[in-house]
C-alpha atoms as a PDB file:
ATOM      1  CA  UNK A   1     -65.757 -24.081 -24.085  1.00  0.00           C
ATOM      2  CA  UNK A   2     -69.023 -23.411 -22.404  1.00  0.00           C
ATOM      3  CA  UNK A   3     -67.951 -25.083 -18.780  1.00  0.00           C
ATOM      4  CA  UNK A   4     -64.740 -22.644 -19.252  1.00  0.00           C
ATOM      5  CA  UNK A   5     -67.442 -19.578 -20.224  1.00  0.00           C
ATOM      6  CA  UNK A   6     -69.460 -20.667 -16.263  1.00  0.00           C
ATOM      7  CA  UNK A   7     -66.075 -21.035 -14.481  1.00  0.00           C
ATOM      8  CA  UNK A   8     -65.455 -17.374 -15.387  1.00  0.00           C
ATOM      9  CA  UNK A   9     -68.546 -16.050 -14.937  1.00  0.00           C
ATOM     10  CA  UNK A  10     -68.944 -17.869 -11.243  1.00  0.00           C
ATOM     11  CA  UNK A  11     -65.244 -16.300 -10.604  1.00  0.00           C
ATOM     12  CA  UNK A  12     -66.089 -13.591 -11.481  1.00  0.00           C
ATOM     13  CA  UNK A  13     -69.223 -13.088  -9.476  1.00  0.00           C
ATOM     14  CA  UNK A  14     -68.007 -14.225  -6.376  1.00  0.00           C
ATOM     15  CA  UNK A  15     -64.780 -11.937  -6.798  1.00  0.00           C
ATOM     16  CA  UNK A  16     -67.453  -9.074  -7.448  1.00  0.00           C
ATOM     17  CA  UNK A  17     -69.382  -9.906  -3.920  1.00  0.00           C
ATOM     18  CA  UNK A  18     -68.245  -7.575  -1.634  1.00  0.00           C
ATOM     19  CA  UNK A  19     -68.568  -8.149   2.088  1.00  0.00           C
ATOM     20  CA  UNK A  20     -71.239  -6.916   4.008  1.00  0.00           C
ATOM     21  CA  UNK A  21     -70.501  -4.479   7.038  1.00  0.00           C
ATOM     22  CA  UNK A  22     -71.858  -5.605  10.020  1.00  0.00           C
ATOM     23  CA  UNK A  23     -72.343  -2.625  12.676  1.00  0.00           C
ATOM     24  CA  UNK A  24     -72.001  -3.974  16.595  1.00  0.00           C
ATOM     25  CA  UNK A  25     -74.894  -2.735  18.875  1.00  0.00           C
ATOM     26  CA  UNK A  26     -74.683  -0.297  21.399  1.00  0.00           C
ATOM     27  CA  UNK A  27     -74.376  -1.947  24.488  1.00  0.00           C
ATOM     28  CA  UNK A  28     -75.784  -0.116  27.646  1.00  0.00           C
ATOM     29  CA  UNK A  29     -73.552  -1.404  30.537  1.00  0.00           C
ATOM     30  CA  UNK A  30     -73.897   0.690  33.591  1.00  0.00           C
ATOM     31  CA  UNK A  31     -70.773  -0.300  34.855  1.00  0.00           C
ATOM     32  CA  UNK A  32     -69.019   2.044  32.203  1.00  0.00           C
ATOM     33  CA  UNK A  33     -70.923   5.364  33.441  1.00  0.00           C
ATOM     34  CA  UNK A  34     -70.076   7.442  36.699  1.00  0.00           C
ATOM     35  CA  UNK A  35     -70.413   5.832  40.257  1.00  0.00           C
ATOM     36  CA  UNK A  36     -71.859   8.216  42.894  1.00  0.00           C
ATOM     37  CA  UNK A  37     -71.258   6.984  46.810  1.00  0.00           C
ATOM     38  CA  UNK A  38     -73.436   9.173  49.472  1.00  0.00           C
ATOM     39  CA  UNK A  39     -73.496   9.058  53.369  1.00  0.00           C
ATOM     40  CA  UNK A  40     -77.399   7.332  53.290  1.00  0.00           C
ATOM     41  CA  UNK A  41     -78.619   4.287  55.204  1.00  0.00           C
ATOM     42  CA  UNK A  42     -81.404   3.758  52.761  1.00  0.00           C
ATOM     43  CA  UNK A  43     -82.125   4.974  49.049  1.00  0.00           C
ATOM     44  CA  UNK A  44     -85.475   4.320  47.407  1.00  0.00           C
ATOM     45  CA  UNK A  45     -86.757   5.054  43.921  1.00  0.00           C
ATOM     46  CA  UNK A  46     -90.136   6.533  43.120  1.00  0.00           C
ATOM     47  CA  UNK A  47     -91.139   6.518  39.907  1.00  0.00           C
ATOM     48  CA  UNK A  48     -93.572   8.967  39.602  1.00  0.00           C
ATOM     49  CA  UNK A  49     -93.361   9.100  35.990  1.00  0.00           C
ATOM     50  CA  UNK A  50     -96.205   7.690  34.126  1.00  0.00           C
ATOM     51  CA  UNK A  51     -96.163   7.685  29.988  1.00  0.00           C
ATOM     52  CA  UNK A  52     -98.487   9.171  28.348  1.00  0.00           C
ATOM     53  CA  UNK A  53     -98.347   7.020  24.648  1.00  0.00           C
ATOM     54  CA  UNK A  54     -99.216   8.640  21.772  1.00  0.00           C
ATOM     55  CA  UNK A  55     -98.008   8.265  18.127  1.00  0.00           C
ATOM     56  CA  UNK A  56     -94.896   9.963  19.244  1.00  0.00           C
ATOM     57  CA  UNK A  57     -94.042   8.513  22.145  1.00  0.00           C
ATOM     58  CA  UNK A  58     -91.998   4.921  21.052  1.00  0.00           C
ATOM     59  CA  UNK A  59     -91.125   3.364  24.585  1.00  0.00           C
ATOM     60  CA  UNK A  60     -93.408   0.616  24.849  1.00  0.00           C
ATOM     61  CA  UNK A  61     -91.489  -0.194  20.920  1.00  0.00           C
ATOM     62  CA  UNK A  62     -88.104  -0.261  22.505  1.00  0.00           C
ATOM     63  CA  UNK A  63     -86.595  -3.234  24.076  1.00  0.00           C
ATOM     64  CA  UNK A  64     -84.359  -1.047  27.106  1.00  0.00           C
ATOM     65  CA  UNK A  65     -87.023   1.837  27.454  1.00  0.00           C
ATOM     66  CA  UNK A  66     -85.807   5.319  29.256  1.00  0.00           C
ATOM     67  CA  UNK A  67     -87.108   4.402  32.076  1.00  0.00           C
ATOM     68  CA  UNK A  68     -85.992   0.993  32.896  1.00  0.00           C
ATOM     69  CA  UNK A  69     -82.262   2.401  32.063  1.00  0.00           C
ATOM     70  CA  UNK A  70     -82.887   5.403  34.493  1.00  0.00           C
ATOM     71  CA  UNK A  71     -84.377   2.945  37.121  1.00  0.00           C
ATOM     72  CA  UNK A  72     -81.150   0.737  36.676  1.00  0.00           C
ATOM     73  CA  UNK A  73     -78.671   3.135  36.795  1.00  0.00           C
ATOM     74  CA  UNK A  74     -79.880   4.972  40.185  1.00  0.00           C
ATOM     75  CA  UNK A  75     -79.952   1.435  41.624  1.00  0.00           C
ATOM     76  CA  UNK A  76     -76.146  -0.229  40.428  1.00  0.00           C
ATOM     77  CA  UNK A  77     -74.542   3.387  40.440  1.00  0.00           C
ATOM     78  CA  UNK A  78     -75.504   4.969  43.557  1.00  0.00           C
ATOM     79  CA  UNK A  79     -74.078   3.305  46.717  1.00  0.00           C
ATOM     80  CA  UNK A  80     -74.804   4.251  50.138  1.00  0.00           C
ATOM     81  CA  UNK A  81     -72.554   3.801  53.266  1.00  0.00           C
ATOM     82  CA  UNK A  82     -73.256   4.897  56.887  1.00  0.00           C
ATOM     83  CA  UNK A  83     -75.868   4.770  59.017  1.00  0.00           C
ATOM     84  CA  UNK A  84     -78.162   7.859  58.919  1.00  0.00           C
ATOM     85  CA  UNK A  85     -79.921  10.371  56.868  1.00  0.00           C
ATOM     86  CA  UNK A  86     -82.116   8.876  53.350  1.00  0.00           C
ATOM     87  CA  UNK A  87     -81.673   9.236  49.687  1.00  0.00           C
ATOM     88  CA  UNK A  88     -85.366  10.017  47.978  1.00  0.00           C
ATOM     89  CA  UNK A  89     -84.967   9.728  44.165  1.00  0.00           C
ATOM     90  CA  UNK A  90     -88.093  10.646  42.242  1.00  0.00           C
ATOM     91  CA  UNK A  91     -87.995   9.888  38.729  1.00  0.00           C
ATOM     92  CA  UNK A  92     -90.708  12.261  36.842  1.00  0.00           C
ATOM     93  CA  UNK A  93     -89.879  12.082  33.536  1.00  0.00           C
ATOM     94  CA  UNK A  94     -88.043   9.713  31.348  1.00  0.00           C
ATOM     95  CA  UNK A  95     -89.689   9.923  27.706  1.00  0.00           C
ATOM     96  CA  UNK A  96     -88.327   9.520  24.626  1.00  0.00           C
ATOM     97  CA  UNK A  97     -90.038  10.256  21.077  1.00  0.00           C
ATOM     98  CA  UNK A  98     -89.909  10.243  17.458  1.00  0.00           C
ATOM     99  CA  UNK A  99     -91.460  12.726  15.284  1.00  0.00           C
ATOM    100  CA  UNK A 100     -91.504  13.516  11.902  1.00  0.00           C
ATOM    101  CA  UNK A 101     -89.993  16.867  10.894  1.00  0.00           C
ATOM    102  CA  UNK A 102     -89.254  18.681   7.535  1.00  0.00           C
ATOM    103  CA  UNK A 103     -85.795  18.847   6.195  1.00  0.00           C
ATOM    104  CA  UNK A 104     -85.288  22.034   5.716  1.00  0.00           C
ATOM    105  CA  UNK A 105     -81.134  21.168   4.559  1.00  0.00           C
ATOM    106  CA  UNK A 106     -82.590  18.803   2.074  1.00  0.00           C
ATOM    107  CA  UNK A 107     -80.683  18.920  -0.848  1.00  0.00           C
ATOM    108  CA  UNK A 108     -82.291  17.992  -4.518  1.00  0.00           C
ATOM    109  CA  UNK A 109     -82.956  14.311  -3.917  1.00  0.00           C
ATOM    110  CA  UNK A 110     -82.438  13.997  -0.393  1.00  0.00           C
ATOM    111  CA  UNK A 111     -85.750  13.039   1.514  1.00  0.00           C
ATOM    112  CA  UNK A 112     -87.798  16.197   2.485  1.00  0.00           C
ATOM    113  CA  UNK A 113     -89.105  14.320   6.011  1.00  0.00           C
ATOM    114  CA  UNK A 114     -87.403  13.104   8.192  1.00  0.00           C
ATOM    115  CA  UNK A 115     -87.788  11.693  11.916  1.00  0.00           C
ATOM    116  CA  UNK A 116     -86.382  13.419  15.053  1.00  0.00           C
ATOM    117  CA  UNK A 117     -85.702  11.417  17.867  1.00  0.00           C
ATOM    118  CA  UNK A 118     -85.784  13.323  21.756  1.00  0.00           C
ATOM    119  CA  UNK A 119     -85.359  11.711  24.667  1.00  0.00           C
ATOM    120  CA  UNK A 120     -85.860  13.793  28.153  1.00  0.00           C
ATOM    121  CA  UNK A 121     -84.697  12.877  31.746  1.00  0.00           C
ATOM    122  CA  UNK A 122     -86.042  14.342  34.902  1.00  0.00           C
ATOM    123  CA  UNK A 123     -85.367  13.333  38.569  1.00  0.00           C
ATOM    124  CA  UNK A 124     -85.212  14.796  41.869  1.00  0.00           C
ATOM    125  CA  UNK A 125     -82.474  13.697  44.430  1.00  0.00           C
ATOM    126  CA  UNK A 126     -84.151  14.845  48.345  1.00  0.00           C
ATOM    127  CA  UNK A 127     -81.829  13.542  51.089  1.00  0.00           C
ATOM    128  CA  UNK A 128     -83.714  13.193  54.530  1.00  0.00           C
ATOM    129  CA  UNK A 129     -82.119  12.949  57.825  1.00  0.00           C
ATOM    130  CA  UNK A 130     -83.587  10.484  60.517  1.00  0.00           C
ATOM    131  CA  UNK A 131     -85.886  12.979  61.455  1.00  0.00           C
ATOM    132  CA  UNK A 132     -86.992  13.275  57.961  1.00  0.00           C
ATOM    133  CA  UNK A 133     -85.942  17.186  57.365  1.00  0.00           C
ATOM    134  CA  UNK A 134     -85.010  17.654  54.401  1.00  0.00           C
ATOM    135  CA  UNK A 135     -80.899  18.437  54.286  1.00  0.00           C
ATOM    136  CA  UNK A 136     -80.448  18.778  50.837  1.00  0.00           C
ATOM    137  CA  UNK A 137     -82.043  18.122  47.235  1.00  0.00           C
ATOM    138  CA  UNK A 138     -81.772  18.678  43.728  1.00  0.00           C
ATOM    139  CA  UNK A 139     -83.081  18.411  40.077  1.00  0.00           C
ATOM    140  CA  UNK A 140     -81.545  17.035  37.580  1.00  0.00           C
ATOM    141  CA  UNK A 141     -82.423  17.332  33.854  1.00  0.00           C
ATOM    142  CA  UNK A 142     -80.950  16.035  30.426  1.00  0.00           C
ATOM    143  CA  UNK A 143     -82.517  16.291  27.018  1.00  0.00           C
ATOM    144  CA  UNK A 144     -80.679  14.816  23.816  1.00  0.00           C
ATOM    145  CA  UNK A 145     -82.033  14.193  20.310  1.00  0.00           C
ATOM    146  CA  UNK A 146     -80.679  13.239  16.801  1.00  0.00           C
ATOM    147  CA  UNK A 147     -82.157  12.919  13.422  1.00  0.00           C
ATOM    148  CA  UNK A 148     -82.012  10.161  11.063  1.00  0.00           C
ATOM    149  CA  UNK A 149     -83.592   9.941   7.226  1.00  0.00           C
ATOM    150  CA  UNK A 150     -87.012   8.448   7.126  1.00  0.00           C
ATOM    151  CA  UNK A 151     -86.332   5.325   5.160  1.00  0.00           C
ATOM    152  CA  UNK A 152     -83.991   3.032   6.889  1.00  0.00           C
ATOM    153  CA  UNK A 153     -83.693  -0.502   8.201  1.00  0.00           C
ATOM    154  CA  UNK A 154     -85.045  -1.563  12.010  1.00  0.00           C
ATOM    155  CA  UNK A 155     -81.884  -2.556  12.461  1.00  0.00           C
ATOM    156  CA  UNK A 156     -80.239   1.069  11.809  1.00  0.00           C
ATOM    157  CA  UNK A 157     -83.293   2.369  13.373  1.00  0.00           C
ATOM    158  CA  UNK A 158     -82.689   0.358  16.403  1.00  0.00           C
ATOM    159  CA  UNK A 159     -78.294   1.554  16.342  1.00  0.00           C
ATOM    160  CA  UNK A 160     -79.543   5.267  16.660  1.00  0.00           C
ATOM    161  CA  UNK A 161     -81.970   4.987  19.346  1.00  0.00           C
ATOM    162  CA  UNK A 162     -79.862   2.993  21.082  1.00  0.00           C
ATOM    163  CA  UNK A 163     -77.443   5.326  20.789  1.00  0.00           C
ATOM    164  CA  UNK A 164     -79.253   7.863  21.472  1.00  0.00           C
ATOM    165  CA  UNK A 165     -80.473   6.075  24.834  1.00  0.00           C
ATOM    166  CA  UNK A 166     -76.390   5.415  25.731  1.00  0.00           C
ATOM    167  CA  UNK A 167     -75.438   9.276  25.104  1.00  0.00           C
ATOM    168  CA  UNK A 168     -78.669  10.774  26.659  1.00  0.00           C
ATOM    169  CA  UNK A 169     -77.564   8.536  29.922  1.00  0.00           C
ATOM    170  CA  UNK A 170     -73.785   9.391  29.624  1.00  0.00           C
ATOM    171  CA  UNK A 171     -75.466  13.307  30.085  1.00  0.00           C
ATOM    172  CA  UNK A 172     -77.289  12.613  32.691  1.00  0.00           C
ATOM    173  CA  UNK A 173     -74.735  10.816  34.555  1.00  0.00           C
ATOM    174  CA  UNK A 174     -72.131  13.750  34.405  1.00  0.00           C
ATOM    175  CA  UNK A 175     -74.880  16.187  35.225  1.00  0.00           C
ATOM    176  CA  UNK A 176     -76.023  14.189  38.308  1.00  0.00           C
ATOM    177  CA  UNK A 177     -72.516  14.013  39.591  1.00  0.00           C
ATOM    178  CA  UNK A 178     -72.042  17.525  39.114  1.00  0.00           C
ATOM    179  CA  UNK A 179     -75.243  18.909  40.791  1.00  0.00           C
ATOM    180  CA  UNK A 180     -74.946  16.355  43.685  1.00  0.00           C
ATOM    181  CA  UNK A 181     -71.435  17.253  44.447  1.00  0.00           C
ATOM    182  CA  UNK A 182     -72.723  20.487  44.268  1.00  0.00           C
ATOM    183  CA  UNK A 183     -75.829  20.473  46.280  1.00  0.00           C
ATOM    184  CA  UNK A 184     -74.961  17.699  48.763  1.00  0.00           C
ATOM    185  CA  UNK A 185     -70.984  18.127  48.713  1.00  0.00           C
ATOM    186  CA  UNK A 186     -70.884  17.044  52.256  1.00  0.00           C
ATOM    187  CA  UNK A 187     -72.360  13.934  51.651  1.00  0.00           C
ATOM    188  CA  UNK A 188     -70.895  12.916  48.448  1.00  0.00           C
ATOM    189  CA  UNK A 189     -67.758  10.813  48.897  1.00  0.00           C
END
């Protein structure tokens, strides 16, 4: 009688178990974003950008920091052909932070703080002929943030900056197609 009395109670605790959701990272691949070609012998990157860190600022906390994805996306995305003029891309800002803010939609026993998470691009395209006038240039900017509650996992914390890093890059990809077709149309291929 008692064996029978464990039997059901181990049945019935692994029938209770319910399976744990497992959430797939957000995978940065640049491959999946917008290509750019333009009619440049050379392109070089400046980074002119230099953090500032405070409390705020988290990119020295993230493994694939805003600027390392900027960085890598000017250099696999934009290809050059030809044999004249120069591509001049100054990156000036790429911060991202996370600050606490009041809920002010809080409802009775929903958290009244919670963290905002902003992340800012900023980069100037100058293309230089051989003679090193300037033809053309422009400045691109993207800003994207989200909010999450204040009390979660790292690994949840992780999913939304990360996603947060993957749709502030998708913006600033369309927006850098757009303004450089726009600016530098005869150039752009």
């Amino acid at each position: 009688m008692f064996l029978k009395s464990k039997i059901i109670i181990i049945f019935l605790f692994i029938l209770s178990c319910q399976p744990i959701e497992l959430i797939e990272p957000v995978k940065i691949e640049n491959s999946n974003l917008e290509k750019i070609s333009i009619n440049a012998k050379e392109i070089s990157i400046n980074i002119i950008y230099n953090p500032i860190f405070s409390d705020e600022n988290i990119e020295d906390q993230l493994q694939n920091s805003p600027l390392e994805l900027i960085k890598n996306w000017n250099n696999e995305n934009i290809d050059h052909f030809g044999n004249e003029n120069k591509l001049i891309i100054n990156i000036i800002d790429a911060s991202i932070f996370k600050k606490e803010i009041d809920n002010i939609n809080a409802k009775k026993y929903e958290e009244k703080t919670i963290f905002q998470y902003e992340i800012f691009y900023l980069v100037e395209y100058e293309l230089y002929d051989d003679s090193d006038f300037l033809i053309a240039n422009t400045l691109v900017e993207s800003k994207r943030s989200t909010t999450s509650q204040k009390y979660i996992s790292i690994n949840e914390s992780e999913l939304i900056i990360n996603e947060l890093l993957l749709n502030a890059l998708k913006d600033f990809t369309k927006e850098t197609k757009l303004l450089l077709s726009m600016y530098m149309s005869e150039y752009i291929q």
